[in-house]
PDB file of N, CA and C in Angstrom:
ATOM      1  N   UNK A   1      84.096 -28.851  -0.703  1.00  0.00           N
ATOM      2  CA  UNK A   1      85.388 -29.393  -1.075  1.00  0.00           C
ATOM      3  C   UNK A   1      85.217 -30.687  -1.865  1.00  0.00           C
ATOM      4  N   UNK A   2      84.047 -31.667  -1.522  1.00  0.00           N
ATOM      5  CA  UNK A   2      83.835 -33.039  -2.400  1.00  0.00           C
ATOM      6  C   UNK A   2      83.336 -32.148  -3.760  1.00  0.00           C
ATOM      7  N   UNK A   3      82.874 -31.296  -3.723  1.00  0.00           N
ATOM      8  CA  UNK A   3      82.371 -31.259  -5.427  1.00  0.00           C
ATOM      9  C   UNK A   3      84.027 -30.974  -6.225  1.00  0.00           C
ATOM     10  N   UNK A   4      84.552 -30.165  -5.627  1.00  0.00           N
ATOM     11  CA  UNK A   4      85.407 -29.585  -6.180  1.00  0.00           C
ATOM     12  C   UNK A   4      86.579 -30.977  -6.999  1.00  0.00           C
ATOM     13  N   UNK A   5      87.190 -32.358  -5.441  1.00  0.00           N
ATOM     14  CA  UNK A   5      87.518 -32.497  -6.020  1.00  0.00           C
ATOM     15  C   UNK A   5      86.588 -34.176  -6.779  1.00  0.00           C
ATOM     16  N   UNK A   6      85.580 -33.955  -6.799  1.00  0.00           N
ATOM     17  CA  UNK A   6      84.579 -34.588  -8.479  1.00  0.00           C
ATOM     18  C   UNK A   6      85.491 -33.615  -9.724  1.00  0.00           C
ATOM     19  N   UNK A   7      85.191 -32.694  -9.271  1.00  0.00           N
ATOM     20  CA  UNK A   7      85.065 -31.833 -10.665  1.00  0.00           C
ATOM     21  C   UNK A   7      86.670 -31.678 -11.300  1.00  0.00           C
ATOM     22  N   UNK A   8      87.463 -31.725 -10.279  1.00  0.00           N
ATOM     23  CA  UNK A   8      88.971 -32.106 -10.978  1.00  0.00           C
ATOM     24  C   UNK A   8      89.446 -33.429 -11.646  1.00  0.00           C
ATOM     25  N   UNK A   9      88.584 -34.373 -10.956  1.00  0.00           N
ATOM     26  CA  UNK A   9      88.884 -35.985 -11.290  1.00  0.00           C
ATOM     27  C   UNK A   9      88.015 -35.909 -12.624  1.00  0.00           C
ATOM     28  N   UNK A  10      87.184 -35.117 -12.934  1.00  0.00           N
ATOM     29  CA  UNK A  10      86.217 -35.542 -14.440  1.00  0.00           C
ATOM     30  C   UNK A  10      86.977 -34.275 -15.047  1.00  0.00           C
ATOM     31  N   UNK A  11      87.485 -33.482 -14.861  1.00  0.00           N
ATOM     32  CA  UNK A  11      88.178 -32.893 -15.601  1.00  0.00           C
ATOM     33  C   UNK A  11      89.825 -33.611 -16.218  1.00  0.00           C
ATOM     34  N   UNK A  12      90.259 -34.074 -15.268  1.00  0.00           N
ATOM     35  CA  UNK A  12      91.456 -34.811 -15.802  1.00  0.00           C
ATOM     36  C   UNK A  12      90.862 -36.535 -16.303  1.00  0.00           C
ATOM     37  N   UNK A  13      89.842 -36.827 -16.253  1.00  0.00           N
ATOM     38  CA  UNK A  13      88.781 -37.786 -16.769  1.00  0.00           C
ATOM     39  C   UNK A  13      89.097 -37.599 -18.409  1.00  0.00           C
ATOM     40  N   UNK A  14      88.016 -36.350 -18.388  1.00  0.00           N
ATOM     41  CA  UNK A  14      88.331 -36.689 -19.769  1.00  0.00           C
ATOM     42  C   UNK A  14      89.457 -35.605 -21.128  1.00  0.00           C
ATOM     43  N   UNK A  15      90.254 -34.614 -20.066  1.00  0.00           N
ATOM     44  CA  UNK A  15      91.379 -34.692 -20.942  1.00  0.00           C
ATOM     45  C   UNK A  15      92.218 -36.102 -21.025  1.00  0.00           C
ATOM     46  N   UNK A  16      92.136 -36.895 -20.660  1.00  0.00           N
ATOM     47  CA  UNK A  16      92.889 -38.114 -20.579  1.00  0.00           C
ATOM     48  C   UNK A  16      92.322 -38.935 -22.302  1.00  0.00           C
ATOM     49  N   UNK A  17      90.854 -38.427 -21.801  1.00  0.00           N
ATOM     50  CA  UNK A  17      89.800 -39.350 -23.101  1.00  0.00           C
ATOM     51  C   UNK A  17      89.729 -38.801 -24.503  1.00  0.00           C
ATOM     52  N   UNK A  18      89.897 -37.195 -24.396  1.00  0.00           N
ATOM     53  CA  UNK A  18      89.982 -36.815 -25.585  1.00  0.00           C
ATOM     54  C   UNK A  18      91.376 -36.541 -26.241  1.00  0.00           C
ATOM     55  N   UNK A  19      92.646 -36.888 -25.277  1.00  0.00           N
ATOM     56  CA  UNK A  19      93.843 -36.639 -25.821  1.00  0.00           C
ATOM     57  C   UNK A  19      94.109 -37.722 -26.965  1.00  0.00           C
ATOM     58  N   UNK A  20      93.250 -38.851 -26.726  1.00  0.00           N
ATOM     59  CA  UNK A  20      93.843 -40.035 -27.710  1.00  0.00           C
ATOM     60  C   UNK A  20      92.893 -39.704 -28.838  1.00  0.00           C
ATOM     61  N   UNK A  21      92.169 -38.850 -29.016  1.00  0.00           N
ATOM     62  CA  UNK A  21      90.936 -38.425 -30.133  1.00  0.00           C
ATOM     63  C   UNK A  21      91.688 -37.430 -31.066  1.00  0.00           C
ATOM     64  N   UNK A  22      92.420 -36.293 -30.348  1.00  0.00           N
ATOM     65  CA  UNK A  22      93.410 -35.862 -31.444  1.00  0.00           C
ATOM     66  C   UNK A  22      94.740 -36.067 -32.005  1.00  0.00           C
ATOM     67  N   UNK A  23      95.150 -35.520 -32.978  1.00  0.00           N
ATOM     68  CA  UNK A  23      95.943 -35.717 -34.337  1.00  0.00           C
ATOM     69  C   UNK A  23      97.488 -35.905 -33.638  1.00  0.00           C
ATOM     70  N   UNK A  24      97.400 -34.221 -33.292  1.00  0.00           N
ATOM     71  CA  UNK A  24      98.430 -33.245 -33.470  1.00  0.00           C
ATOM     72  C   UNK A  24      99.147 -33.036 -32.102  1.00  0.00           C
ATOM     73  N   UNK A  25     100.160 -33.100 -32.290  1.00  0.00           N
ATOM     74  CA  UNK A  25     101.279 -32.323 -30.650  1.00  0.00           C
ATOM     75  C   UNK A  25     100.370 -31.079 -30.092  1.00  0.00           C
ATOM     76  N   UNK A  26     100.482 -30.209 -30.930  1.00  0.00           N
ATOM     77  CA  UNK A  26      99.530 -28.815 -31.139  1.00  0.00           C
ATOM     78  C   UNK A  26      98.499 -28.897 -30.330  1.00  0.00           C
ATOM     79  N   UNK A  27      97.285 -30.081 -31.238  1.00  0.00           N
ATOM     80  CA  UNK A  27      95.914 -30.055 -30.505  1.00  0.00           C
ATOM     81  C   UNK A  27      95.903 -30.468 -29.262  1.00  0.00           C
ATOM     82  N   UNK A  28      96.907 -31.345 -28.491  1.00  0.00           N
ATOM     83  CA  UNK A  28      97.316 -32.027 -27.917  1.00  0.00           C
ATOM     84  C   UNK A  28      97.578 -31.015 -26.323  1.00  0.00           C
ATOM     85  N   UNK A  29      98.059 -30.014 -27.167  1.00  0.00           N
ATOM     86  CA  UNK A  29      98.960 -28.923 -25.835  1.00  0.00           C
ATOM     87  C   UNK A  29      98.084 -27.949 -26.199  1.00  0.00           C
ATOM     88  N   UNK A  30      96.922 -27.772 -26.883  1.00  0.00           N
ATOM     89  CA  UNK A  30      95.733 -27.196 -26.826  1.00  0.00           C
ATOM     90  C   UNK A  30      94.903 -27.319 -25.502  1.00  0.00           C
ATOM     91  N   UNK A  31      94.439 -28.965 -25.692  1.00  0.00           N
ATOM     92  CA  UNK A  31      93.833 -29.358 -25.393  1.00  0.00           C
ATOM     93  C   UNK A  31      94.077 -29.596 -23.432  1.00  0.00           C
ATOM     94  N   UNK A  32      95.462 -30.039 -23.157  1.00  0.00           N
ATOM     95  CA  UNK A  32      96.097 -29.643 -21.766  1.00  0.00           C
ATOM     96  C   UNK A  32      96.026 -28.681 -21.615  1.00  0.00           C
ATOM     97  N   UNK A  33      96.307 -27.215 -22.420  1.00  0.00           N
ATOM     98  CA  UNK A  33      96.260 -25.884 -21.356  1.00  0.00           C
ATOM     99  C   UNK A  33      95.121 -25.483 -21.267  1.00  0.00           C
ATOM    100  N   UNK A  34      94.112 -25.839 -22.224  1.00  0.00           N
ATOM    101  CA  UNK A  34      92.694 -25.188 -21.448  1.00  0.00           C
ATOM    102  C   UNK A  34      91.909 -26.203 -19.997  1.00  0.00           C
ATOM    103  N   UNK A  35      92.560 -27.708 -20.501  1.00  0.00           N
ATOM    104  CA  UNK A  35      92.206 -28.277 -18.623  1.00  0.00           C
ATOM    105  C   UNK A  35      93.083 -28.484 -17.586  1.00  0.00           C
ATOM    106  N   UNK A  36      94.736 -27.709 -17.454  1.00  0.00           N
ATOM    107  CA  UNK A  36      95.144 -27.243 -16.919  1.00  0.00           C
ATOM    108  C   UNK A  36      94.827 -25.685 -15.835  1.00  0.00           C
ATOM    109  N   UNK A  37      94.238 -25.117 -16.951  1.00  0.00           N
ATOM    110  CA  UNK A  37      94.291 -23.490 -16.830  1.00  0.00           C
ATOM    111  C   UNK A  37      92.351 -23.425 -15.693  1.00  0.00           C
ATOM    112  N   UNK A  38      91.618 -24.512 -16.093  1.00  0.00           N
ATOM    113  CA  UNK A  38      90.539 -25.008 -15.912  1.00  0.00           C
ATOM    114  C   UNK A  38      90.516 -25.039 -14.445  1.00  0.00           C
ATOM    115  N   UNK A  39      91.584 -26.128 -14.527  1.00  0.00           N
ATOM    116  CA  UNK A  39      92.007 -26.709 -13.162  1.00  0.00           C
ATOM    117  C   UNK A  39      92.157 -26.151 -12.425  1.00  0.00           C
ATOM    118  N   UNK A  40      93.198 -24.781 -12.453  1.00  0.00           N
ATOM    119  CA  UNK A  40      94.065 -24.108 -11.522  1.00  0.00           C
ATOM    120  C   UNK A  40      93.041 -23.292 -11.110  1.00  0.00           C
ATOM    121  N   UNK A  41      92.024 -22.712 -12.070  1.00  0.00           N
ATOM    122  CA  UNK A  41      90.841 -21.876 -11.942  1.00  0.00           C
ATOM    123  C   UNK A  41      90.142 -22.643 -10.758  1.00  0.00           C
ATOM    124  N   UNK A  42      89.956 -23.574 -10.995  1.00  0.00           N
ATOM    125  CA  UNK A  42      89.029 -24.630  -9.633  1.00  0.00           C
ATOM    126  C   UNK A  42      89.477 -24.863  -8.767  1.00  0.00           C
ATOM    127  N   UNK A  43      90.864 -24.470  -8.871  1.00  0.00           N
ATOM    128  CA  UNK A  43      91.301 -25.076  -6.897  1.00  0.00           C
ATOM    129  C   UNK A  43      92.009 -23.859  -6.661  1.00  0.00           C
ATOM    130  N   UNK A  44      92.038 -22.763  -7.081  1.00  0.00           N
ATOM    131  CA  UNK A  44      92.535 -21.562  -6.772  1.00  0.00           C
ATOM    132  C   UNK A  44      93.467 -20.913  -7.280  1.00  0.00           C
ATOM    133  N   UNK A  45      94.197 -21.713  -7.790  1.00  0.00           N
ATOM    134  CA  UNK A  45      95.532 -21.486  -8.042  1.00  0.00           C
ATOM    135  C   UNK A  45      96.270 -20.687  -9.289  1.00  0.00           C
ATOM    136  N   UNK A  46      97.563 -20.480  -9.462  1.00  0.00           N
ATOM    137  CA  UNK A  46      97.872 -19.694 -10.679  1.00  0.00           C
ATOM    138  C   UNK A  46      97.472 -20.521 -11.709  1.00  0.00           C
ATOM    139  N   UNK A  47      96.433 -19.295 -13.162  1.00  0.00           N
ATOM    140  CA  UNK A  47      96.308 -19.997 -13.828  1.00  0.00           C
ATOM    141  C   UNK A  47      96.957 -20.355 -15.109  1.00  0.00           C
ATOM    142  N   UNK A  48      98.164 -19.084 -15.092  1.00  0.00           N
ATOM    143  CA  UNK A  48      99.045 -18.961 -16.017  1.00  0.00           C
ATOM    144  C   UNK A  48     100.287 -20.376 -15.918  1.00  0.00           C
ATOM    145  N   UNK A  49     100.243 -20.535 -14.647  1.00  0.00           N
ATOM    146  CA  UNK A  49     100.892 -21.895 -14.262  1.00  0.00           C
ATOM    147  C   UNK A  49     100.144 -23.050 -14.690  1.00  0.00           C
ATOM    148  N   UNK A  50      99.335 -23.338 -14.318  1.00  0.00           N
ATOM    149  CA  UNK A  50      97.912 -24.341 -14.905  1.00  0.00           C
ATOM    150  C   UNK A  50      98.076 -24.450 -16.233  1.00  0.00           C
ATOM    151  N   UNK A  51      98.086 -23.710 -17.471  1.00  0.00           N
ATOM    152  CA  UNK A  51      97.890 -23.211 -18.791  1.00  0.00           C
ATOM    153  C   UNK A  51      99.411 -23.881 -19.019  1.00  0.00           C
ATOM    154  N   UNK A  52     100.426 -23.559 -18.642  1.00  0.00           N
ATOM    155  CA  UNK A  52     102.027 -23.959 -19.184  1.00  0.00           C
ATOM    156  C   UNK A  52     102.344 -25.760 -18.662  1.00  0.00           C
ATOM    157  N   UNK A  53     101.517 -25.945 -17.596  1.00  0.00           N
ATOM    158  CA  UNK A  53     101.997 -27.334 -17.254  1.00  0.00           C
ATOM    159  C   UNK A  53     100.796 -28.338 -18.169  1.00  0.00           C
ATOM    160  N   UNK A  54      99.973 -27.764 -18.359  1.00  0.00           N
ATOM    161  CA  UNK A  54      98.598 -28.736 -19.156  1.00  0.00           C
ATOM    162  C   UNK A  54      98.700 -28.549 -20.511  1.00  0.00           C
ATOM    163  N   UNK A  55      99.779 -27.243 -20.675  1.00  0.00           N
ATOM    164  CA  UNK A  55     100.435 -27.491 -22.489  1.00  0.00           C
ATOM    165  C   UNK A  55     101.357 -28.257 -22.696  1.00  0.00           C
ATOM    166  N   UNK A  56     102.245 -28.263 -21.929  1.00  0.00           N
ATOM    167  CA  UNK A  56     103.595 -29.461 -21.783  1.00  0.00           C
ATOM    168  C   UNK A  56     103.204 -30.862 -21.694  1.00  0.00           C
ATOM    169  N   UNK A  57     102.170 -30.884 -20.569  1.00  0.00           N
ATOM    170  CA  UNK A  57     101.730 -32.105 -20.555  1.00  0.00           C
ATOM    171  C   UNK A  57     101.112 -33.013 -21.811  1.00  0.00           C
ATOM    172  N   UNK A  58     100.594 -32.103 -22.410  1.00  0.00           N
ATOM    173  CA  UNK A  58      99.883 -32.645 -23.272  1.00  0.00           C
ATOM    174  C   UNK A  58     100.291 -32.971 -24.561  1.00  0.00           C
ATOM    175  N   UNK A  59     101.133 -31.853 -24.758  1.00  0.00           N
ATOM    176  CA  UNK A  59     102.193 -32.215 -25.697  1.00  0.00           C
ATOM    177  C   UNK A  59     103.429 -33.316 -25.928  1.00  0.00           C
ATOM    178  N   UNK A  60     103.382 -33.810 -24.845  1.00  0.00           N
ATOM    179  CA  UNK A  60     104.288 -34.824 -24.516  1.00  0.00           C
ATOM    180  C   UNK A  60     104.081 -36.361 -23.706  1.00  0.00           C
ATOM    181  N   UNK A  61     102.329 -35.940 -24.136  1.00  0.00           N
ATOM    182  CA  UNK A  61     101.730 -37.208 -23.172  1.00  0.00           C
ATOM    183  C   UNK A  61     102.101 -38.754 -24.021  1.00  0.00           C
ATOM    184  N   UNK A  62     101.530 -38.232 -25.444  1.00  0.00           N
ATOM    185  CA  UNK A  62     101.939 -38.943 -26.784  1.00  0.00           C
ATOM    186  C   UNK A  62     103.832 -39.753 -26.754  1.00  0.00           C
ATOM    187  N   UNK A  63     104.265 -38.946 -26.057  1.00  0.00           N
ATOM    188  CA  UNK A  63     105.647 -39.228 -26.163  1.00  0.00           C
ATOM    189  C   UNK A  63     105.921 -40.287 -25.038  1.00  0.00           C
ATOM    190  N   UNK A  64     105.080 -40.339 -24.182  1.00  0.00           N
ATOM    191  CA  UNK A  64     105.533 -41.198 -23.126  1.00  0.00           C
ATOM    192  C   UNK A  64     104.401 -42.123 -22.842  1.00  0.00           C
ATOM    193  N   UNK A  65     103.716 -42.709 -24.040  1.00  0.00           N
ATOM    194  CA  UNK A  65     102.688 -43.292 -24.557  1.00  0.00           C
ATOM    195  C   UNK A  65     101.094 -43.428 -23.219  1.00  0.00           C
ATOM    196  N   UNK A  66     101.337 -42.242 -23.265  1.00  0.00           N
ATOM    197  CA  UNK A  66     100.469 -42.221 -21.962  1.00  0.00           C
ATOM    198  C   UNK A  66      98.767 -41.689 -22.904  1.00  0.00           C
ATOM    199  N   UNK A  67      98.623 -41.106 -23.828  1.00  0.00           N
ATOM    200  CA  UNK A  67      97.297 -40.914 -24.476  1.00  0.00           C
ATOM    201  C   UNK A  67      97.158 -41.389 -25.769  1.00  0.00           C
ATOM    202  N   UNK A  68      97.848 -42.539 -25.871  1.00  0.00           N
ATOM    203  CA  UNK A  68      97.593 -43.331 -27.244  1.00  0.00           C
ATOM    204  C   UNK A  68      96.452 -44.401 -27.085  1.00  0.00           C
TER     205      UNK A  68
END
């Protein structure tokens, strides 16, 4: 259970680090649903759910100046 949650905290690590590296809304909600979808994969969970909340997120992180 400690690796697991390492491996969620460096996963939301560095989508955090590379969200301010891209351009685009797009790359942005790219870049959330594959470490969303990642995520959900690692702790069990739906990953189609994972994939829609780490695209939203990401797409809108910019908006609420959270990956600038």
């Amino acid at each position: 259970m400690r690796q697991r949650t390492k491996l969620i905290a460096v996963l939301f690590a560095s989508t955090f680090a590379l969200a301010g590296c891209v351009a685009s809304d797009l790359e942005r909600a790219g870049l959330g649903a594959a470490a969303g979808g990642l995520t959900a994969a690692a702790l069990g969970g739906n990953v189609a759910t994972g994939v829609a909340v780490g695209a939203a997120g990401g797409a809108l992180c910019d908006d609420v100046n959270l990956c600038r």
